[in-house]
N, C-alpha and C. Protein backbone atom coordinates (compact mmCIF):
# COMPACT_ATOMS: atom_id res chain seq x y z
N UNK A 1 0.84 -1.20 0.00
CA UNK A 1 0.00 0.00 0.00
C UNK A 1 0.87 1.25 0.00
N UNK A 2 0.57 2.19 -0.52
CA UNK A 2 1.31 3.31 -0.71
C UNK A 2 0.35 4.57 -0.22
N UNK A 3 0.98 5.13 1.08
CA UNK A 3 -0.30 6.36 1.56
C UNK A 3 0.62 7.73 0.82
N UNK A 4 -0.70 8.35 0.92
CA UNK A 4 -0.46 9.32 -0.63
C UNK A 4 -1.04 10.55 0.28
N UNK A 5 -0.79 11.67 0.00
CA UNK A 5 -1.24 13.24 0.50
C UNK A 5 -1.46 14.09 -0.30
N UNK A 6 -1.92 15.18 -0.63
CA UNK A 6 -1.73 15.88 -1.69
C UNK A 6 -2.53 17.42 -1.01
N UNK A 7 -1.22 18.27 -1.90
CA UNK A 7 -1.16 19.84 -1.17
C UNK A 7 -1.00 20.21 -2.77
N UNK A 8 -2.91 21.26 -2.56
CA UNK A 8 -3.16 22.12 -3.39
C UNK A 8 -3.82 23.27 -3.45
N UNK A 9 -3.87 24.57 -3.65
CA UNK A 9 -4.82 25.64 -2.90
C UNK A 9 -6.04 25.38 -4.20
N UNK A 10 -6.21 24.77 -5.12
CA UNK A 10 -7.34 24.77 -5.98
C UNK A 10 -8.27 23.17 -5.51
N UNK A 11 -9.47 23.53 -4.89
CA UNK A 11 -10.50 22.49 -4.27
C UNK A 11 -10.74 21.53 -5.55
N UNK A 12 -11.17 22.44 -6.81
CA UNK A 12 -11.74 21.51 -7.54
C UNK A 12 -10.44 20.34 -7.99
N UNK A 13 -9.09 20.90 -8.56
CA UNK A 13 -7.77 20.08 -9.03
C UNK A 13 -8.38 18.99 -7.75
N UNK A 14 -7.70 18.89 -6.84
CA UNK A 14 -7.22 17.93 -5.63
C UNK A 14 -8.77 17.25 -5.63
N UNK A 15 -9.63 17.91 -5.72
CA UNK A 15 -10.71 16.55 -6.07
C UNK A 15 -10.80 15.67 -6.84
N UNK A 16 -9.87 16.19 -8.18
CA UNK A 16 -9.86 15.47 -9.50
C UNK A 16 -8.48 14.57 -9.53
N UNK A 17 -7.43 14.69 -8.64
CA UNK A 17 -6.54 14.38 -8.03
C UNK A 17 -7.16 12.89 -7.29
N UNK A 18 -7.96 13.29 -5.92
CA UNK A 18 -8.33 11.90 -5.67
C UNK A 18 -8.88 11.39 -6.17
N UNK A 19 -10.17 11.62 -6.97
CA UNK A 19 -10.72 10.76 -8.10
C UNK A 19 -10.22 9.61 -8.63
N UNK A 20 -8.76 10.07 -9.39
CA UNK A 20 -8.11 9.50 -10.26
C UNK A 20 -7.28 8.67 -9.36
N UNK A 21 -6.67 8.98 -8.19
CA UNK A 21 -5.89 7.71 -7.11
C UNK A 21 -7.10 7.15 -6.79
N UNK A 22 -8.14 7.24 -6.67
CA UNK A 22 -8.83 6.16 -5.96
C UNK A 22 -9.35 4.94 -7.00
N UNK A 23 -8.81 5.19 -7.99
CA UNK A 23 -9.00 3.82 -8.98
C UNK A 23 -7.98 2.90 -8.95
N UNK A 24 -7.07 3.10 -7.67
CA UNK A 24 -5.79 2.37 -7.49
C UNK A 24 -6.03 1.52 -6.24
N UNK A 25 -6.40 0.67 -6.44
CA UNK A 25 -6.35 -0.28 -5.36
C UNK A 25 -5.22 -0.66 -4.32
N UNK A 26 -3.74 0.05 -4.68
CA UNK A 26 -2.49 -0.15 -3.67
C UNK A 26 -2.29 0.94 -3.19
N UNK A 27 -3.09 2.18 -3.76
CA UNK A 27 -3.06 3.64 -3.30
C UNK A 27 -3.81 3.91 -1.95
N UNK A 28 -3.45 4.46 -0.93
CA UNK A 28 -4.14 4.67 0.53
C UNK A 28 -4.33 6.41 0.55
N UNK A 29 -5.40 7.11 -0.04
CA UNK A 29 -5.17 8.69 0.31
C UNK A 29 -5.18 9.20 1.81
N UNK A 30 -4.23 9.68 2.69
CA UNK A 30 -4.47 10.00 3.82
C UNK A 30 -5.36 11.23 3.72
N UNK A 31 -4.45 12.27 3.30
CA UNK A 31 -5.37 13.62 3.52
C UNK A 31 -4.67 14.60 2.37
N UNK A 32 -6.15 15.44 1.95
CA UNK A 32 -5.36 16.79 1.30
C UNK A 32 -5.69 17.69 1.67
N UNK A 33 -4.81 18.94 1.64
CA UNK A 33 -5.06 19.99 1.94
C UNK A 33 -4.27 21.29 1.07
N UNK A 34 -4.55 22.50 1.50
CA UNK A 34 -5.00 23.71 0.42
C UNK A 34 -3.81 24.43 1.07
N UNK A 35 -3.05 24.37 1.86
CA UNK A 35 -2.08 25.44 2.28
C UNK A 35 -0.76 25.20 3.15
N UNK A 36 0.22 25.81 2.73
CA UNK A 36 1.52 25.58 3.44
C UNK A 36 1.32 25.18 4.93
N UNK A 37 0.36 26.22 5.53
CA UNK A 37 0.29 25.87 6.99
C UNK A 37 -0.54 24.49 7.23
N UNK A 38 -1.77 24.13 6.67
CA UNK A 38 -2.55 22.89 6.64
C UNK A 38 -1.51 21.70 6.31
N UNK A 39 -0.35 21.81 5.25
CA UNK A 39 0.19 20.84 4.73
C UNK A 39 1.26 20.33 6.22
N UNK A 40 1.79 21.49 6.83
CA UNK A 40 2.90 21.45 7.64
C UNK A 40 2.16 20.56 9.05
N UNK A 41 1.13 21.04 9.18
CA UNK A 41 0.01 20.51 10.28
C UNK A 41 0.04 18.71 10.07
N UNK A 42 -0.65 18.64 8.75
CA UNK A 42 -0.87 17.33 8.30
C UNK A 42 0.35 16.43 8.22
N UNK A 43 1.61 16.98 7.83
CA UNK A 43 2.71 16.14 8.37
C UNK A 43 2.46 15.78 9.37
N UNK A 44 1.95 16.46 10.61
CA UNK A 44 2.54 16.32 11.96
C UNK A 44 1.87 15.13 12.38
N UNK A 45 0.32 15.28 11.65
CA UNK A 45 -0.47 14.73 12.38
C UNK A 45 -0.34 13.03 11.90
N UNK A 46 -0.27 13.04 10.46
CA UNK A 46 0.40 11.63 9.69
C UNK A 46 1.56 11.37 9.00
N UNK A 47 2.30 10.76 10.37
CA UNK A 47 3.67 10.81 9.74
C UNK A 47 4.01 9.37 8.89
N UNK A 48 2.64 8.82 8.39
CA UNK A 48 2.76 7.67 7.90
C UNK A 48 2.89 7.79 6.69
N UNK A 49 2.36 9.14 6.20
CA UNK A 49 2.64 9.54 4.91
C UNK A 49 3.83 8.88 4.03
N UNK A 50 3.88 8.67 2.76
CA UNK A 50 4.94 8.54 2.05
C UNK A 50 5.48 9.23 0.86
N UNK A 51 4.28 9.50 0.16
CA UNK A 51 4.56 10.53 -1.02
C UNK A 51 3.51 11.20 -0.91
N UNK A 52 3.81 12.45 -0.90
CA UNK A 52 2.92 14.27 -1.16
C UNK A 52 2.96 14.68 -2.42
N UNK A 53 1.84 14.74 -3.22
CA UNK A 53 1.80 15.61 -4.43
C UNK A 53 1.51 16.86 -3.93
N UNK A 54 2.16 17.69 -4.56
CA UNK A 54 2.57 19.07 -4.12
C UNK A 54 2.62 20.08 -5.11
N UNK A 55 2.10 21.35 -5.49
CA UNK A 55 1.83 22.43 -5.79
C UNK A 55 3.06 22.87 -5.28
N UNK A 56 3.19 24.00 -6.41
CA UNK A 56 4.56 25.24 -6.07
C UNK A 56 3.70 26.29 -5.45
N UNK A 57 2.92 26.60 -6.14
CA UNK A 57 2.39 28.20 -5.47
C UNK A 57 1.35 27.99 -4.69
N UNK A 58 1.02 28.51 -3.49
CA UNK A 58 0.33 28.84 -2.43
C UNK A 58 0.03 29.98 -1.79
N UNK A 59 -1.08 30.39 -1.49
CA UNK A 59 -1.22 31.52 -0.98
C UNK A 59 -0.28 32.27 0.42
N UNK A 60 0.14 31.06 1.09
CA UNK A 60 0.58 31.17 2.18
C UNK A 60 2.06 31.31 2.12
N UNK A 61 2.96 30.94 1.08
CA UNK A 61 4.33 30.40 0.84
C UNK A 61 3.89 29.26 -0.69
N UNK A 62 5.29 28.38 -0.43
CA UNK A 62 5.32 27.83 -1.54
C UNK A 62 5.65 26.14 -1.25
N UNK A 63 5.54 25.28 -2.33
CA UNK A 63 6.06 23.91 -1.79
C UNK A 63 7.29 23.75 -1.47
N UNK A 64 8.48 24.60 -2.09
CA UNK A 64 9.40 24.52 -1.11
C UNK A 64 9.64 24.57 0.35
N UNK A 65 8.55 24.84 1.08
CA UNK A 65 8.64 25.12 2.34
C UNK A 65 8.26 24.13 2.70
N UNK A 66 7.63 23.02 2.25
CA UNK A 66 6.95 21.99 3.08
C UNK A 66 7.98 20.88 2.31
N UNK A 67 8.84 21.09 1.61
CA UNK A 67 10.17 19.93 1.01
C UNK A 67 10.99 20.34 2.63
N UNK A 68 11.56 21.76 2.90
CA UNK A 68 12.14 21.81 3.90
C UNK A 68 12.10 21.62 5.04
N UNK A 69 10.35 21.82 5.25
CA UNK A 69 9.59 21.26 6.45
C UNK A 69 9.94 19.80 6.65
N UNK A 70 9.99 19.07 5.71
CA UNK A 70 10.00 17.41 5.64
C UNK A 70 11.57 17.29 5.88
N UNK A 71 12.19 17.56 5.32
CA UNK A 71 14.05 17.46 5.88
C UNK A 71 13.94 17.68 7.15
N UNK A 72 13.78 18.99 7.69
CA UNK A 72 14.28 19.50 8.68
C UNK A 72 13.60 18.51 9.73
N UNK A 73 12.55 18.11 9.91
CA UNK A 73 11.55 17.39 10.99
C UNK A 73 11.74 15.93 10.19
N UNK A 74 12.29 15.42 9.56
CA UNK A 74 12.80 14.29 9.62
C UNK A 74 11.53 13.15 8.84
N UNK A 75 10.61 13.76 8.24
CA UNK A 75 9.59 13.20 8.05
C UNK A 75 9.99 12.02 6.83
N UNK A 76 8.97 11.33 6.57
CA UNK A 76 9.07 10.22 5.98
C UNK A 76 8.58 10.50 4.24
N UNK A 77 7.93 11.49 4.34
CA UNK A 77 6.97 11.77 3.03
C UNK A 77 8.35 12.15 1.51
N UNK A 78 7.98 11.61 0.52
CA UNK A 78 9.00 11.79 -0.58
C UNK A 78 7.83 12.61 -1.62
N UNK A 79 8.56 13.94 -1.94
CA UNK A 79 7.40 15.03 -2.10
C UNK A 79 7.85 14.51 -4.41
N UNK A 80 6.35 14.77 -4.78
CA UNK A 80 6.46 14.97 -5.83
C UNK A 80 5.31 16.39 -6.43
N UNK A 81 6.76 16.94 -7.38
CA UNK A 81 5.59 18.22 -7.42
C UNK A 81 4.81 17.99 -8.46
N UNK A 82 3.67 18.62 -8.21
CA UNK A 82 2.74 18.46 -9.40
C UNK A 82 2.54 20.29 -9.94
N UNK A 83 2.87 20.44 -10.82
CA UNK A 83 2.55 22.10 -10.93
C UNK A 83 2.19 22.70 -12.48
N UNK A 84 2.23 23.84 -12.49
CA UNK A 84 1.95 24.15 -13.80
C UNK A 84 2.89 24.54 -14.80
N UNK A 85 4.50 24.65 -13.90
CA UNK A 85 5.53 25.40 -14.08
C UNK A 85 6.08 24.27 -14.94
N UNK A 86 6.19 24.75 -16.49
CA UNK A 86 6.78 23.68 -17.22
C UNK A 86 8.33 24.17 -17.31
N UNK A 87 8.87 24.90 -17.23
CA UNK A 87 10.30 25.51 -17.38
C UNK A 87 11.16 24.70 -17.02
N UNK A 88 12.36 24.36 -17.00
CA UNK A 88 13.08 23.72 -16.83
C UNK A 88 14.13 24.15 -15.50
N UNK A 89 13.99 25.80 -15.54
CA UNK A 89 14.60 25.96 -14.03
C UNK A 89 13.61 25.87 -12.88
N UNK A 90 12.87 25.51 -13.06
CA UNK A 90 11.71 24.98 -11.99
C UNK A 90 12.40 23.81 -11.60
N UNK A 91 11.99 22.64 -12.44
CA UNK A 91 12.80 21.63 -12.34
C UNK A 91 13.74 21.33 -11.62
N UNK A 92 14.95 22.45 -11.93
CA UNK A 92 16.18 22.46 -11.18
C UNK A 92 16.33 22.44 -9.94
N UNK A 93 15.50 23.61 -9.87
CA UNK A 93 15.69 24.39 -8.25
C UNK A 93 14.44 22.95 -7.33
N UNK A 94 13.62 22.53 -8.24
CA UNK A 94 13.07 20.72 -7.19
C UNK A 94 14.37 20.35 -7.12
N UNK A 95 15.37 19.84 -7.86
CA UNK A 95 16.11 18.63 -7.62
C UNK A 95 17.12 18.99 -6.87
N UNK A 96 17.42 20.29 -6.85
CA UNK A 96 18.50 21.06 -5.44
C UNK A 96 17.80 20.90 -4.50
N UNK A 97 16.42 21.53 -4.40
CA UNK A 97 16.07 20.81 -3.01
C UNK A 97 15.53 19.51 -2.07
N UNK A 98 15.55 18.76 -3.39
CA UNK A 98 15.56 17.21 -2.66
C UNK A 98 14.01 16.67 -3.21
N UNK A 99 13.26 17.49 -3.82
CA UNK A 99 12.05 16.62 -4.33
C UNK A 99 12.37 15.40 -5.27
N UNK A 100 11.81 14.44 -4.89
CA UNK A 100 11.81 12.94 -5.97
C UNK A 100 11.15 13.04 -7.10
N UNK A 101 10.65 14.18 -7.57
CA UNK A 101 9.61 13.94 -8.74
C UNK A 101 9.38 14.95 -9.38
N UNK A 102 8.87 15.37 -10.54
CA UNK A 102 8.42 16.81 -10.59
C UNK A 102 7.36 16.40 -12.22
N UNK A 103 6.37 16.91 -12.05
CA UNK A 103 5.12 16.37 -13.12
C UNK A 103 4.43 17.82 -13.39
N UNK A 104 4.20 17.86 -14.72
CA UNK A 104 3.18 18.98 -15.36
C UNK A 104 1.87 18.72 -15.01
N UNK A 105 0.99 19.88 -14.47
CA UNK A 105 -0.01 19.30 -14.20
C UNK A 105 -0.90 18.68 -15.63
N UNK A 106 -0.84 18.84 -16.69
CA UNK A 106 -1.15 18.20 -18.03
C UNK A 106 -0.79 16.80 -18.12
N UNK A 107 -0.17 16.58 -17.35
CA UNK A 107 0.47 14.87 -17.71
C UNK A 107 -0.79 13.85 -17.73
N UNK A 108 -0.60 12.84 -18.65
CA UNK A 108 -0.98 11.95 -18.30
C UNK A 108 -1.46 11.11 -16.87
N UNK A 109 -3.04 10.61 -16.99
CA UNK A 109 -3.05 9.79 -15.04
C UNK A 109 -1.64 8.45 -15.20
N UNK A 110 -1.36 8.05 -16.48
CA UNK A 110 -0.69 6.92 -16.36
C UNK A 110 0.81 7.20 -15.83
N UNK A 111 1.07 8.60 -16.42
CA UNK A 111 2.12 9.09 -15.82
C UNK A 111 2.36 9.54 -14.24
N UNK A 112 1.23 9.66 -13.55
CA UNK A 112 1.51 10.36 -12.34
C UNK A 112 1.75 9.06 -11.75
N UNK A 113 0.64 7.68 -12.28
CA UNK A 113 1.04 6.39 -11.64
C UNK A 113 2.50 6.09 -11.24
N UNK A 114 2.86 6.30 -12.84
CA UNK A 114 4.15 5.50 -12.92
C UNK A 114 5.17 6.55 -11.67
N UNK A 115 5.20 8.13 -11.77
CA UNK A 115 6.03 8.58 -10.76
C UNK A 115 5.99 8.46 -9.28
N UNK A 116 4.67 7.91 -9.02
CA UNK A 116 4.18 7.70 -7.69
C UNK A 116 4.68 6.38 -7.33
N UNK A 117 4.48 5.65 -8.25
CA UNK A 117 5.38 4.40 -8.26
C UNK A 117 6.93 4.49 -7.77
N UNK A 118 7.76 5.08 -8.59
CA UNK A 118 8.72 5.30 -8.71
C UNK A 118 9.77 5.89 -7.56
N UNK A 119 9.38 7.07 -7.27
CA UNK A 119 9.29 7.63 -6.21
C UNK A 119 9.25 6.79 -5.22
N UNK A 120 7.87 5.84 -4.25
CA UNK A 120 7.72 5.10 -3.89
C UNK A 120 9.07 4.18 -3.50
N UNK A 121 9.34 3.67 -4.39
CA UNK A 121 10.29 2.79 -4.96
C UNK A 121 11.47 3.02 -4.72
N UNK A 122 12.25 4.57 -4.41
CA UNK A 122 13.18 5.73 -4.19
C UNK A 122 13.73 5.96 -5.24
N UNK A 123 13.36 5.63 -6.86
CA UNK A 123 13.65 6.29 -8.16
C UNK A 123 12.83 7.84 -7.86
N UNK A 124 13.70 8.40 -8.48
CA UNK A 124 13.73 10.19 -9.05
C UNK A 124 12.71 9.63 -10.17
N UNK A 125 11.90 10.64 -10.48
CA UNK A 125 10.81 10.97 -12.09
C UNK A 125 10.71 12.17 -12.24
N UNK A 126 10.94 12.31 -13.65
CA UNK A 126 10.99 13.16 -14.62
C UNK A 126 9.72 13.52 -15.51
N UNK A 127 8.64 14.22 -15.17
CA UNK A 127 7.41 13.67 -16.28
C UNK A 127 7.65 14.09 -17.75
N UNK A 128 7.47 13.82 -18.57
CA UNK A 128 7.39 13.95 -20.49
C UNK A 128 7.50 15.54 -20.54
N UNK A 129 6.78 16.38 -19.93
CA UNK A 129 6.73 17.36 -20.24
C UNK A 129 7.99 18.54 -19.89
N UNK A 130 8.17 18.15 -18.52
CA UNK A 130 8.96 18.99 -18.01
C UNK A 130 10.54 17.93 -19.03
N UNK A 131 10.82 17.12 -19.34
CA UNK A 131 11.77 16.11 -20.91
C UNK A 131 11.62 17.12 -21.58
N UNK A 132 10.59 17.08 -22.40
CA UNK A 132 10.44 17.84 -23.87
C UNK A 132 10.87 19.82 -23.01
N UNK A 133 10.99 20.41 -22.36
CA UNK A 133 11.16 21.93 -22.35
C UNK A 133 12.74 21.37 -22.16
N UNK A 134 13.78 20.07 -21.61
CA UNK A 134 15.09 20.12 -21.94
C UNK A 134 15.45 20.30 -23.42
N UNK A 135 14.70 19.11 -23.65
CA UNK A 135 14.89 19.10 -25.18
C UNK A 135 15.16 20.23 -25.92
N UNK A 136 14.24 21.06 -25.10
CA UNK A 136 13.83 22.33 -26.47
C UNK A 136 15.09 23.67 -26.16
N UNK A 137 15.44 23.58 -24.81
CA UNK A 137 16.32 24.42 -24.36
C UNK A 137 17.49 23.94 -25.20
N UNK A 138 17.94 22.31 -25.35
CA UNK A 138 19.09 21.96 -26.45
C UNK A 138 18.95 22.02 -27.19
N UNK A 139 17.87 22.62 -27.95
CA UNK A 139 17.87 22.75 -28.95
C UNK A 139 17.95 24.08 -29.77
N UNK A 140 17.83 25.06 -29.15
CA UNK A 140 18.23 26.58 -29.21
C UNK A 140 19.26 26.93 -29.73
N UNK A 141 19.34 27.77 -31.01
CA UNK A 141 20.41 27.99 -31.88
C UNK A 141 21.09 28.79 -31.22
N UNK A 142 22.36 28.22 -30.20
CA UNK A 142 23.21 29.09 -29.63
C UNK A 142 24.61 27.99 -29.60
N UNK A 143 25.79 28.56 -28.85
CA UNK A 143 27.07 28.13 -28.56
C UNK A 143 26.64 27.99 -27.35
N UNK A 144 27.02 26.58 -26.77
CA UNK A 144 26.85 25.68 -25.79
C UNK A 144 26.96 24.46 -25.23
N UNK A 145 26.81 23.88 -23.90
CA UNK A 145 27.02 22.24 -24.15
C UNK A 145 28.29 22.28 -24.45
N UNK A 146 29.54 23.60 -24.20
CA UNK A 146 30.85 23.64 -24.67
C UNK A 146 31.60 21.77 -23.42
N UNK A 147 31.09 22.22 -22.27
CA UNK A 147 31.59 21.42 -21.36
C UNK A 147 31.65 20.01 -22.22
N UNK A 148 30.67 19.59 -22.24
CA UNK A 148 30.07 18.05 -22.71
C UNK A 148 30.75 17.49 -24.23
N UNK A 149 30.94 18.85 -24.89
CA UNK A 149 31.21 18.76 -26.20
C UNK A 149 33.20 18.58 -26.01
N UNK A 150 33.69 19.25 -24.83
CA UNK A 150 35.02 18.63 -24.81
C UNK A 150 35.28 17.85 -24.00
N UNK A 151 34.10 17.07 -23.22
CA UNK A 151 34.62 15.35 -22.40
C UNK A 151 34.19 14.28 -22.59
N UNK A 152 32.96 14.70 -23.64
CA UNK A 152 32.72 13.44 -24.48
C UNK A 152 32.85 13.55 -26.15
N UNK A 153 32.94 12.33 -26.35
CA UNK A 153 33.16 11.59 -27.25
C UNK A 153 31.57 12.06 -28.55
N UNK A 154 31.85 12.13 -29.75
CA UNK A 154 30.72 12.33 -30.63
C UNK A 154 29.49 11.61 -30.21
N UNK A 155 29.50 9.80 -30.34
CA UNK A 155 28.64 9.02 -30.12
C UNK A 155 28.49 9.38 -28.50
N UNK A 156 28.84 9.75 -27.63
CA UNK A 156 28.94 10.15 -25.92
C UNK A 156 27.44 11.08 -25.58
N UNK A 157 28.32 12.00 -27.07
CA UNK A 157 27.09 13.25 -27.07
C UNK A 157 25.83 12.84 -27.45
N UNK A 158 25.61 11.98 -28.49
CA UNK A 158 24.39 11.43 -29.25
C UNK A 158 23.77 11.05 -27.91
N UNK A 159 24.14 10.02 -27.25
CA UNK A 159 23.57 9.66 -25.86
C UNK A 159 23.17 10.50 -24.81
N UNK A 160 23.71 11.51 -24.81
CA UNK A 160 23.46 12.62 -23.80
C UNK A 160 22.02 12.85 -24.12
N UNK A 161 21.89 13.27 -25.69
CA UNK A 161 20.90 13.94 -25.76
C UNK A 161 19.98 13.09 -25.54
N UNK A 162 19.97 11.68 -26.30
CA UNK A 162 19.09 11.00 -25.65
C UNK A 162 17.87 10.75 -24.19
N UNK A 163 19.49 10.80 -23.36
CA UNK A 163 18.89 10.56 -21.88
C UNK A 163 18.01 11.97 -21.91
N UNK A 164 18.23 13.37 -22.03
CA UNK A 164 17.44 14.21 -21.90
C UNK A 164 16.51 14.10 -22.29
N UNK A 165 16.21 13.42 -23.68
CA UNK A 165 15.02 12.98 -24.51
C UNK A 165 14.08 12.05 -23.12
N UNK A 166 15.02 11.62 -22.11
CA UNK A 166 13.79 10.89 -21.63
C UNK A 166 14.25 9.15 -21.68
N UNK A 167 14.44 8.97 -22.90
CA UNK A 167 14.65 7.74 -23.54
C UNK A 167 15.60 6.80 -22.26
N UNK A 168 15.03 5.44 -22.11
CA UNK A 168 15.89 4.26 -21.32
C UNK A 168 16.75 4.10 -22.26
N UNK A 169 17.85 2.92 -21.27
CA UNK A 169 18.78 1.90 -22.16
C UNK A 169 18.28 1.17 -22.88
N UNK A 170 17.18 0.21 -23.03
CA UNK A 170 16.64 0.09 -24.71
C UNK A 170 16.10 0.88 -25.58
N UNK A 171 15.46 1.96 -25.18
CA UNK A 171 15.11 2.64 -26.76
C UNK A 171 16.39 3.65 -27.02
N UNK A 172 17.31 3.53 -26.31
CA UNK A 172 18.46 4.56 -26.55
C UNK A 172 19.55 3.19 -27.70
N UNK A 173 19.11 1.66 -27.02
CA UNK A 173 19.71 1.18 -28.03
C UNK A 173 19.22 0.70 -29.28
N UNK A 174 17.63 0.72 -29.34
CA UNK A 174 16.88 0.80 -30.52
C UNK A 174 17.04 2.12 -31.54
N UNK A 175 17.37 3.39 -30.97
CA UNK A 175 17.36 4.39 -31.78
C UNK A 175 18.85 4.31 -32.15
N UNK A 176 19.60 3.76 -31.33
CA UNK A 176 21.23 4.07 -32.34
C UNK A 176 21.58 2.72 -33.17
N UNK A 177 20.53 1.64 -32.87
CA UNK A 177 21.27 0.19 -33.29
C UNK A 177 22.08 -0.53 -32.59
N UNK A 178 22.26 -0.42 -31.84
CA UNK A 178 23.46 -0.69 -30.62
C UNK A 178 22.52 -1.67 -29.58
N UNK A 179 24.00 -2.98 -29.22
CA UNK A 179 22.96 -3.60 -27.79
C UNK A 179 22.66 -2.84 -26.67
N UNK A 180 21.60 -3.28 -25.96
CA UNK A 180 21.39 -2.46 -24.25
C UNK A 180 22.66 -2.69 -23.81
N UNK A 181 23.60 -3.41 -23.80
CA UNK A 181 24.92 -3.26 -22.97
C UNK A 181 25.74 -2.38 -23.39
N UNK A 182 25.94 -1.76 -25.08
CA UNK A 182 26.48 -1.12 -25.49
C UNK A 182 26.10 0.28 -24.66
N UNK A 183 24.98 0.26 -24.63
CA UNK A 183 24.18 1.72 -24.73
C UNK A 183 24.16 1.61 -22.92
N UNK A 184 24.06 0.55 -22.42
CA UNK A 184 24.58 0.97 -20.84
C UNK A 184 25.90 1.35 -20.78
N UNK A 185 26.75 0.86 -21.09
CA UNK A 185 28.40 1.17 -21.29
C UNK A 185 28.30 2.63 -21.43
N UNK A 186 27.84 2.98 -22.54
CA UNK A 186 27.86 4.55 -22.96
C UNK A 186 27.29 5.78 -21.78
N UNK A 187 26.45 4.79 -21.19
CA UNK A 187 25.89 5.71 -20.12
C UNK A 187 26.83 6.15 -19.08
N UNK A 188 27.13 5.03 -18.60
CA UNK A 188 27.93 5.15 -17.59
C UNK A 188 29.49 5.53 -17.81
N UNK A 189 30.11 5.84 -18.98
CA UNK A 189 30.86 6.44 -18.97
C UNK A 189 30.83 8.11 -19.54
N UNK A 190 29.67 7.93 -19.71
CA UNK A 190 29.56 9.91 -19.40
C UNK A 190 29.20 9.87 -18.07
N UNK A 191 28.47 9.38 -17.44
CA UNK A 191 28.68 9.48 -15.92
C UNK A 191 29.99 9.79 -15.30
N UNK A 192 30.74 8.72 -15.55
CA UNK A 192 32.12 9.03 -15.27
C UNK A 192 33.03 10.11 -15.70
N UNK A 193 32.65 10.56 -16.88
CA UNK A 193 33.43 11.67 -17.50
C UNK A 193 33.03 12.85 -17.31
N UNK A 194 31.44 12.86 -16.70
CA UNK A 194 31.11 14.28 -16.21
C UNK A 194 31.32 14.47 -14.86
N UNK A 195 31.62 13.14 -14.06
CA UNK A 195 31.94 12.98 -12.61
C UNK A 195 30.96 13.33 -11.91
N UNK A 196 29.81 12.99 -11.96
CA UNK A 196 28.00 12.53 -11.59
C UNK A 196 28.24 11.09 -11.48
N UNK A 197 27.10 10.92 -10.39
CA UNK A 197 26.83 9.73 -9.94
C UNK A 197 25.93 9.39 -10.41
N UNK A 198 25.13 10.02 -10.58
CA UNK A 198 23.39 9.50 -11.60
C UNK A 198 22.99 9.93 -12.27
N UNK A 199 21.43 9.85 -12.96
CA UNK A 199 21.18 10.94 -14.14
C UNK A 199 20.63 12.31 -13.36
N UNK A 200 20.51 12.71 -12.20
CA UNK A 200 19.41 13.34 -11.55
C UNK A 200 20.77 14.34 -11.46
N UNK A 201 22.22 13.93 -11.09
CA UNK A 201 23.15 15.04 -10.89
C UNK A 201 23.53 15.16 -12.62
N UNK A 202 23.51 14.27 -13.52
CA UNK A 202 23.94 14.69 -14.94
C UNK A 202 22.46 15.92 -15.60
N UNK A 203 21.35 15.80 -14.94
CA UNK A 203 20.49 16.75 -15.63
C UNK A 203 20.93 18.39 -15.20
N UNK A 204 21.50 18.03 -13.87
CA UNK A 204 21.34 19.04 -13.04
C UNK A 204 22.82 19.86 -13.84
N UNK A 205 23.87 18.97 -14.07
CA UNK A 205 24.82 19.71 -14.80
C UNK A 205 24.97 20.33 -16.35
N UNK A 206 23.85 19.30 -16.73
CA UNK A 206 23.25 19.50 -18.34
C UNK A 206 22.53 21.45 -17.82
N UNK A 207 21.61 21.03 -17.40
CA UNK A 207 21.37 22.42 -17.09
C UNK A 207 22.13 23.86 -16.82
N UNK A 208 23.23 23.56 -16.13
CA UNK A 208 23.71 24.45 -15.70
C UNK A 208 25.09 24.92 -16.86
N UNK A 209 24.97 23.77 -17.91
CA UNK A 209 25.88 24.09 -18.80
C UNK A 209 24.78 24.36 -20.06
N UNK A 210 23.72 24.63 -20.17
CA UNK A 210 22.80 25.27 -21.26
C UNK A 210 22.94 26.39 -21.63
């Protein structure tokens, strides 16, 4: 069972929110609520919580405050944001502060599954949408990506872009022709060559070299 929370200041969203978890039979909704201070409360009161879908903007403050609330008080909850903010330094500034997840509120229900899952699970998620605004930032007719472009390798780079695409180790080895071991190999040595431990610190440096 997976107990679920969800912090939103819009009544009707978070109704349409549980709606859609309650067709999940491993899903447990504890409680939702509309505000930084209600959300900070509701930690207190269920610390059985595990994953919080979470809103950026609030009348009261913002979801960053209830990511820091959860560090600082030691809580158990692994926050995924759900928001409207498709930008990609949104994104960022979640994964500096420790959120597991970050989803457009447009996404797909199959998608919020799979991050709730995931998350759950202690995998990081990325939803499609907030993928496609990397994409589009690499793709901007400018000089850039200088870093990446002198520590990897041509085929290194092809893969880079990939992973931003979103794409696993099989469709990264379906789109180049290459086995999944090839195309794991490749991964993990831009890992190594950008000196990141995972993809969650390689996005974070992809970014900061855009």
């Amino acid at each position: 069972m997976i107990r679920i929370a969800i912090a939103d200041d819009h009544s009707i969203l978070r109704e349409g929110i549980v709606s859609i978890l309650k067709t999940r039979e491993e899903i447990a909704i504890i409680a939702d609520v509309g505000s930084v201070k209600e959300g900070k409360q509701m930690l207190d009161k269920h610390p059985e919580i595990e994953v919080l879908l979470c809103d950026i903007n609030f009348p009261d403050g913002d979801g960053y405050e209830l990511l820091d609330y959860i560090k600082k008080y030691n809580k158990a909850a692994k926050v995924i944001f759900l928001t409207m903010h498709d930008k990609s330094s949104f994104a960022t500034k979640a994964i500096e502060e420790g959120a597991m997840g970050y989803l457009t509120k447009d996404s797909l229900k199959n998608e919020l599954f799979a991050a709730i899952e995931s998350v759950h699970n202690g995998k990081k998620y990325f939803g499609q949408g907030i993928m496609e605004s990397l994409v589009m930032n690499m793709n901007k007719p400018q000089e850039k990506h200088d870093f990446f472009k002198n520590v990897l390798s041509k085929r290194e780079f092809e893969v880079l872009e990939l992973i931003m695409e979103g794409l696993d180790t099989k469709e990264m080895a379906e789109k180049l022709f290459i086995s999944e071991k090839t195309a794991a190999n490749y991964r993990n040595s831009i890992l190594q060559k950008c000196g990141v431990k995972n993809i969650v610190q390689l996005i974070k440096l992809y970014l900061q070299n855009a």
